[in-house]
C-alpha atoms as a PDB file:
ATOM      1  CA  UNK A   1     -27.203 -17.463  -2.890  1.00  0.00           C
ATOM      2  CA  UNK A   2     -26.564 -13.885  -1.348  1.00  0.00           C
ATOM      3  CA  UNK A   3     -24.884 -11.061  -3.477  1.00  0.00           C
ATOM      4  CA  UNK A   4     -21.720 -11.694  -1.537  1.00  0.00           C
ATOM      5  CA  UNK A   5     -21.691 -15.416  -2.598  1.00  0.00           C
ATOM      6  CA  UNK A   6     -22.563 -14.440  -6.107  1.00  0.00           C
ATOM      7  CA  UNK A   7     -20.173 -11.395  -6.630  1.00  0.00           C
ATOM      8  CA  UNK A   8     -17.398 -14.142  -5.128  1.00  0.00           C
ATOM      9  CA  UNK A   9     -18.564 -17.080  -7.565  1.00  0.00           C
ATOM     10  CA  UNK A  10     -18.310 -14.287 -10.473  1.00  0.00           C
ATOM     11  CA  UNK A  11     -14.813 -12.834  -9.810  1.00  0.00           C
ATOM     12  CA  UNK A  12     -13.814 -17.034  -9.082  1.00  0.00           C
ATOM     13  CA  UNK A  13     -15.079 -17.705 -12.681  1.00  0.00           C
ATOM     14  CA  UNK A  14     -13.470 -15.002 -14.382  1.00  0.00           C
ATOM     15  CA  UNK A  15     -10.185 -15.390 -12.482  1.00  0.00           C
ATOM     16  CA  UNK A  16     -10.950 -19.213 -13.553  1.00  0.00           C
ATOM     17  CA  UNK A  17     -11.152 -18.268 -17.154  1.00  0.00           C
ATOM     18  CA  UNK A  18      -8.111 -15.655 -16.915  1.00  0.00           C
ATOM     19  CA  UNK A  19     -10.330 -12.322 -17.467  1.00  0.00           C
ATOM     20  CA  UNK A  20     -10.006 -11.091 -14.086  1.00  0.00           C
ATOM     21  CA  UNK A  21      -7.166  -8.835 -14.183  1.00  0.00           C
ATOM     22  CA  UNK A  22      -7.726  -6.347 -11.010  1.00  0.00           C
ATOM     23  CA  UNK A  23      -9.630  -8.119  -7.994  1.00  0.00           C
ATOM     24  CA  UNK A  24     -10.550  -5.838  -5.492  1.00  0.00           C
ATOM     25  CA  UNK A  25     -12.074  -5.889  -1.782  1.00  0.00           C
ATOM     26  CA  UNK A  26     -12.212  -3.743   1.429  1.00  0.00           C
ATOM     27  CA  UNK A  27     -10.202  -4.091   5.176  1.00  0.00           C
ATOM     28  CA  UNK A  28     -11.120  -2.953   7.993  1.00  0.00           C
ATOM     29  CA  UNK A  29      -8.594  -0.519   9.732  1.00  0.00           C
ATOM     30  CA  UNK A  30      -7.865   1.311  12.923  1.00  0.00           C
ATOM     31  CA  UNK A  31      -8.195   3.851  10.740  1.00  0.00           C
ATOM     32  CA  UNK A  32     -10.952   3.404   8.775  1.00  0.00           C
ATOM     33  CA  UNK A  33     -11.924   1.035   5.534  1.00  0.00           C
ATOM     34  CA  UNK A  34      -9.104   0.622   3.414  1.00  0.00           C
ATOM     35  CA  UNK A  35      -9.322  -0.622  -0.380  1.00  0.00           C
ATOM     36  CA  UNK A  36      -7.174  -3.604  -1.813  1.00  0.00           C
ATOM     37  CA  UNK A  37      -6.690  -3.846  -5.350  1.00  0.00           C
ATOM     38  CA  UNK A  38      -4.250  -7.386  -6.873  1.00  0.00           C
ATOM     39  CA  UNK A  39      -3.322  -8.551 -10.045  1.00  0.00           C
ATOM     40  CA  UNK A  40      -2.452 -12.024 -10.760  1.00  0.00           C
ATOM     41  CA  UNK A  41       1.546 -10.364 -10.085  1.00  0.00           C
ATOM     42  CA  UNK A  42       0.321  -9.460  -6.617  1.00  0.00           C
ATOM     43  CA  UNK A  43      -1.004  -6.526  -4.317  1.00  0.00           C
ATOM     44  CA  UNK A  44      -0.709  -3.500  -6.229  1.00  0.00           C
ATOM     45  CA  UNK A  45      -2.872  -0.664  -4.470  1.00  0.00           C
ATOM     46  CA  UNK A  46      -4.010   0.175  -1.148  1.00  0.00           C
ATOM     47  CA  UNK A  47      -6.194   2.795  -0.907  1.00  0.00           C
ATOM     48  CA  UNK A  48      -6.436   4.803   2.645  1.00  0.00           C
ATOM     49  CA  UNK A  49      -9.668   6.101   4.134  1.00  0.00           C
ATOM     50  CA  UNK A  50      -9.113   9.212   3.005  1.00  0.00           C
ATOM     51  CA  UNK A  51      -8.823   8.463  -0.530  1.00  0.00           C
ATOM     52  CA  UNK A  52     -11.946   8.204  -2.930  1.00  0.00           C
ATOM     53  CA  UNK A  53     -12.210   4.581  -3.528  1.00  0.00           C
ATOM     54  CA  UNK A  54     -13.948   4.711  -7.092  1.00  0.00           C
ATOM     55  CA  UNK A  55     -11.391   7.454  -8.003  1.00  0.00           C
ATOM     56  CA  UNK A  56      -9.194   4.634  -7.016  1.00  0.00           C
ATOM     57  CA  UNK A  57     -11.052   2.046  -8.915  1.00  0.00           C
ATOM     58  CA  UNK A  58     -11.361   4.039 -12.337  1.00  0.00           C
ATOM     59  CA  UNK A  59      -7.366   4.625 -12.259  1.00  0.00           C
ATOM     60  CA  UNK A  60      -6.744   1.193 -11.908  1.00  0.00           C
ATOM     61  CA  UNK A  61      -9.317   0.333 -14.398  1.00  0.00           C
ATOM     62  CA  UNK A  62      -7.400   3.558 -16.712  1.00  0.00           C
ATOM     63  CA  UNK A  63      -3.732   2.273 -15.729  1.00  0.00           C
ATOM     64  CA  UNK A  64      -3.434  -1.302 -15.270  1.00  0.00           C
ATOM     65  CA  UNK A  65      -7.334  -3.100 -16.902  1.00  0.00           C
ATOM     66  CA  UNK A  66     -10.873  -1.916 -17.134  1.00  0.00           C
ATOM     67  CA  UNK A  67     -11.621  -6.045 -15.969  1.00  0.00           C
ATOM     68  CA  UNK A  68     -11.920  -5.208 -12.635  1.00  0.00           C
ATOM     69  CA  UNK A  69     -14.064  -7.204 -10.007  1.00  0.00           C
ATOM     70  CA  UNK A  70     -14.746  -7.135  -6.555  1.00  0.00           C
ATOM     71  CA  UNK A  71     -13.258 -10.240  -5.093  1.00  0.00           C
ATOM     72  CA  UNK A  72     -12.803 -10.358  -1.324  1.00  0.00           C
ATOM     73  CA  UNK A  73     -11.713 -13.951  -0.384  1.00  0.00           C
ATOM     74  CA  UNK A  74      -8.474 -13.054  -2.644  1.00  0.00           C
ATOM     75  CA  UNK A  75      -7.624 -10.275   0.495  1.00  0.00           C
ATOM     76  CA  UNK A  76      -8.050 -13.275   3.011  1.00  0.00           C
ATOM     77  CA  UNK A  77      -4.045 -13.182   3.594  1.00  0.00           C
ATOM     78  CA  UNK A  78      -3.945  -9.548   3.055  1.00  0.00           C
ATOM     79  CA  UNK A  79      -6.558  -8.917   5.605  1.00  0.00           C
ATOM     80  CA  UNK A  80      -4.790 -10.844   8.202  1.00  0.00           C
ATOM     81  CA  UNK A  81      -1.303  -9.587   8.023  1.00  0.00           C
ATOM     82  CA  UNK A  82      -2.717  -6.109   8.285  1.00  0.00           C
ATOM     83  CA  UNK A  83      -5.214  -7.108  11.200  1.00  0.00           C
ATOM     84  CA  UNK A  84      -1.567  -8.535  12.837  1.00  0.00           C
ATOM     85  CA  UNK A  85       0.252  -5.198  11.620  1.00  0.00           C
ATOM     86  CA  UNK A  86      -2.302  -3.612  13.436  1.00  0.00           C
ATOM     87  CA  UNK A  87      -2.076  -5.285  16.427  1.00  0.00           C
ATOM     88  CA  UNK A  88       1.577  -4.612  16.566  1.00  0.00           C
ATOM     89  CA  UNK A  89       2.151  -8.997  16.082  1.00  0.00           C
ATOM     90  CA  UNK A  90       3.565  -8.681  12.512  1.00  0.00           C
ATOM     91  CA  UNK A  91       6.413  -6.782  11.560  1.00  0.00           C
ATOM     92  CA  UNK A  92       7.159  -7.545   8.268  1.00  0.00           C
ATOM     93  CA  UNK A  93       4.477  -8.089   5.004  1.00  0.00           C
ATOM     94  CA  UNK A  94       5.266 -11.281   3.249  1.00  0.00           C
ATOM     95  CA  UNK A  95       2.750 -10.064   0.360  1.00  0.00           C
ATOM     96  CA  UNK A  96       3.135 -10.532  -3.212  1.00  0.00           C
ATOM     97  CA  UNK A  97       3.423  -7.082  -4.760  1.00  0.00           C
ATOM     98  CA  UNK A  98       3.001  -5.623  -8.034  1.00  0.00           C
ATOM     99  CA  UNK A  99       5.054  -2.678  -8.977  1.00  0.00           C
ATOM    100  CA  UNK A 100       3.326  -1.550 -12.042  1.00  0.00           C
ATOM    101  CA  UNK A 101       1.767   1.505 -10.987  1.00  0.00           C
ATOM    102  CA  UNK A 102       5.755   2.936 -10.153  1.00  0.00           C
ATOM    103  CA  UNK A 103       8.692   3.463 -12.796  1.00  0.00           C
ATOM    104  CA  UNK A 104      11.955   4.304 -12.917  1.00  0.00           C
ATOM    105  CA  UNK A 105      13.472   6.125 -10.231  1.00  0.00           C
ATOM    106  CA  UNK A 106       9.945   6.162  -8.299  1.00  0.00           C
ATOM    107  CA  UNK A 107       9.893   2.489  -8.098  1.00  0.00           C
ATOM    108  CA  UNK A 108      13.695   2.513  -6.940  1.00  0.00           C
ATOM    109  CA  UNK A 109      12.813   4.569  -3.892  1.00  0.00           C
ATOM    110  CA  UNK A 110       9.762   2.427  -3.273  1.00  0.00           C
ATOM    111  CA  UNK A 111      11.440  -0.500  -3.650  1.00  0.00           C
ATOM    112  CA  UNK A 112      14.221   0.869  -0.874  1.00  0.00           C
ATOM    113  CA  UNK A 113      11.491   2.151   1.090  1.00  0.00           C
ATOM    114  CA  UNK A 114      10.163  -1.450   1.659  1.00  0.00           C
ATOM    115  CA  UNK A 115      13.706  -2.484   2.923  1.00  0.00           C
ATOM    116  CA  UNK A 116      13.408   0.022   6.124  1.00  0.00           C
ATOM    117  CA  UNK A 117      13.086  -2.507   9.191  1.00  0.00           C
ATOM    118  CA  UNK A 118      10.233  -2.208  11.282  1.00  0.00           C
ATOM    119  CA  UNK A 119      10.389   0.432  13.827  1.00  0.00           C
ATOM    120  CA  UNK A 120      13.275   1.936  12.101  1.00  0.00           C
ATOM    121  CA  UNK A 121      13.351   5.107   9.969  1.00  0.00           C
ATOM    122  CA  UNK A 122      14.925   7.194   7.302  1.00  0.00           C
ATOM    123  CA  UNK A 123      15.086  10.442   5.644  1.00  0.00           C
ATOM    124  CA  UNK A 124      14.243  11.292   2.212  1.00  0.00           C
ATOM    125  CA  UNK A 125      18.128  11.961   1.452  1.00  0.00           C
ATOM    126  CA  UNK A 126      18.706   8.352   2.672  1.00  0.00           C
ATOM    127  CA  UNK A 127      15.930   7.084   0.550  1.00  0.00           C
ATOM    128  CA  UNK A 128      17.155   8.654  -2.395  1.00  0.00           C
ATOM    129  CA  UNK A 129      20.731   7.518  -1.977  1.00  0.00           C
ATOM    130  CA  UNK A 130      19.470   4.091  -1.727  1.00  0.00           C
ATOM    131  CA  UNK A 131      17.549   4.221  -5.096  1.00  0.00           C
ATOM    132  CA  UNK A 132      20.583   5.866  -6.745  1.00  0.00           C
ATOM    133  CA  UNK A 133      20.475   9.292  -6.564  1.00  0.00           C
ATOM    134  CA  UNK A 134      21.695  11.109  -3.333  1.00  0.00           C
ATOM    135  CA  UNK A 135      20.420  14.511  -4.987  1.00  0.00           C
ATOM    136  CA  UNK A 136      16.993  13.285  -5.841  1.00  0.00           C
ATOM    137  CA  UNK A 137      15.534  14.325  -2.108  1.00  0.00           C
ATOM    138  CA  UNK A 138      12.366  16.018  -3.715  1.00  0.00           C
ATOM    139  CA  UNK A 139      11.759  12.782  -5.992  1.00  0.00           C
ATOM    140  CA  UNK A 140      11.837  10.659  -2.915  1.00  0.00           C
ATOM    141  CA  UNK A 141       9.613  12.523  -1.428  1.00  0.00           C
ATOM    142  CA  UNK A 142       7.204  12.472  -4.276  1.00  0.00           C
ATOM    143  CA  UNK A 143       7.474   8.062  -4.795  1.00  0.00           C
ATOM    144  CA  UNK A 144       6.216   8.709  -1.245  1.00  0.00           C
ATOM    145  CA  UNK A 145       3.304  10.798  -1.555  1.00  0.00           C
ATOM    146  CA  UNK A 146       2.171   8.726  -4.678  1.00  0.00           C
ATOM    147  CA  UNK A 147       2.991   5.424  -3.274  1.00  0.00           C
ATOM    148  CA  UNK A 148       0.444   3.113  -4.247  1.00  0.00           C
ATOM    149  CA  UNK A 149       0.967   0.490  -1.232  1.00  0.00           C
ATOM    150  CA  UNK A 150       1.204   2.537   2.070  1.00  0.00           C
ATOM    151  CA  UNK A 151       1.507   0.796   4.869  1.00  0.00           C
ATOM    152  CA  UNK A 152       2.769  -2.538   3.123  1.00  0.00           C
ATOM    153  CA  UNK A 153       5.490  -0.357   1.473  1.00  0.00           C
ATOM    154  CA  UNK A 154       5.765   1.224   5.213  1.00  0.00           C
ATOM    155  CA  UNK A 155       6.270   5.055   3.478  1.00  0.00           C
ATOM    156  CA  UNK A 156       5.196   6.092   7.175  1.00  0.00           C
ATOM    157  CA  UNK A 157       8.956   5.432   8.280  1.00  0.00           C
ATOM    158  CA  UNK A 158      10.384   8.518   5.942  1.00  0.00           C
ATOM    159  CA  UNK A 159      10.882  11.402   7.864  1.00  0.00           C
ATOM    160  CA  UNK A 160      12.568  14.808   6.715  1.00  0.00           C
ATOM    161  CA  UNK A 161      16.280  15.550   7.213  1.00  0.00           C
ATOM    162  CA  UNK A 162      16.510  16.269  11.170  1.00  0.00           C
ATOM    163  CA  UNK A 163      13.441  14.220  11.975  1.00  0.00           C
ATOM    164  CA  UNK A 164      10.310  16.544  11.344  1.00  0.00           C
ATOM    165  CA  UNK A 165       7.495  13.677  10.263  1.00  0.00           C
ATOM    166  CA  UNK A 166       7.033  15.403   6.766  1.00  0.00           C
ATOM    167  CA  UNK A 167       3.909  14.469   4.800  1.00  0.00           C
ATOM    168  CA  UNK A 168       1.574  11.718   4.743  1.00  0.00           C
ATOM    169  CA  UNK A 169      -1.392  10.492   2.182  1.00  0.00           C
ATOM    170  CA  UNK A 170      -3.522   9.283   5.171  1.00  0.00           C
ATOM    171  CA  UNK A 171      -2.819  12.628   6.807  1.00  0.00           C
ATOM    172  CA  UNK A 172      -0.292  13.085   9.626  1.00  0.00           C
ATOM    173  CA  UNK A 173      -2.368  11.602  12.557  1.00  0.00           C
ATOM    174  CA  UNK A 174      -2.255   8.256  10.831  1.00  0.00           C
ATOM    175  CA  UNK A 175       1.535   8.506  10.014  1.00  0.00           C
ATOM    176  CA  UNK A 176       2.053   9.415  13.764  1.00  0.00           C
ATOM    177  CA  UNK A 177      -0.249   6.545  15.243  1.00  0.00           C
ATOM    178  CA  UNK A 178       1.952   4.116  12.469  1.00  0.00           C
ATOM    179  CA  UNK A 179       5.317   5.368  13.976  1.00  0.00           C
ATOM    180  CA  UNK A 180       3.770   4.607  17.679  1.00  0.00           C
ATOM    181  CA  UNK A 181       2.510   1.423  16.927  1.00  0.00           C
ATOM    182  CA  UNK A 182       6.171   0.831  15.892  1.00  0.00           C
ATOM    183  CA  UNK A 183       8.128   2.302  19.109  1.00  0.00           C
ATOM    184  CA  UNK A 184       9.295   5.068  17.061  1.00  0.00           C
ATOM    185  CA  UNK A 185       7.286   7.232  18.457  1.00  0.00           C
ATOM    186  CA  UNK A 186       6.569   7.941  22.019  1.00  0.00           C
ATOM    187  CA  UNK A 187       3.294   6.981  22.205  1.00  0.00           C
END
């Protein structure tokens, strides 16, 4: 048995036995390797290539269990809707997700952020009206930058007031070549 086989068999057992509380694996990406982290609730982290995976890994471990294992066939569907997504032959996640790592009004704007259609957009003022607070533009903008799901919770469709792209965790090449690959963009 390889160390993929075994690390697999592990992370099966302890999900088996209900100790496995974060399972966590790597994707491949146009734009590098990206890191999936679930709980039993669903995906709840996606880590871009130009975050620090293990930084990654201890906050989960801090914030949602230190019983974290590496277990990669539990990304099998995640892996292919984002290879689809990627290939511009998905358009919308049908994921599992786990909120946890968002409260309150963050998790509002998050949760209207997933609602934006495919190869649509909106503004931060829009976002915030839809969580509830018109005036909350700057708190918007912040459930973006700390979003924990890019890409599945499509914060790459959020531009500023007047359509400048704003910010982006995976840098503004990757929100650019997201907006493209969506025909919002001229590409």
């Amino acid at each position: 048995m390889n160390d993929a086989q075994l690390k697999e068999r592990f992370a099966e057992r302890a999900a088996a036995e209900g100790i496995l509380d974060v399972a966590y694996a790597t994707a491949d990406s146009p734009f590098g390797e990206l890191l999936l982290a679930a709980t039993p609730r669903g995906l709840v982290r996606v880590g871009l290539p130009s975050q620090d995976s293990g930084e990654l890994l201890e906050d989960l471990a801090d914030r949602v269990s230190p019983r974290v294992l590496e277990a990669p066939a539990r990304f099998d569907e995640t892996r292919r809707e984002l290879d689809l997504y990627f290939e511009g032959r998905l358009r919308d996640f049908d994921l599992p997700l786990d909120w946890q790592l968002s409260r309150d009004f963050r998790r509002r704007a998050l949760r209207a952020i997933a609602r934006i259609p495919y190869g649509e957009t909106r503004s931060y003022m829009q976002v915030a009206a839809s969580a509830g607070n018109e005036r909350a533009v700057r708190a918007a903008g912040t459930a973006c930058g700390t979003n924990p799901i890019p890409i599945v919770v499509p914060c790459h469709r959020v531009l500023r007031t007047g359509g400048g792209l704003g910010g982006y965790g995976g840098g503004l090449p990757m929100k650019q070549s997201l907006l493209k690959l969506e025909g919002v963009l001229d590409g």
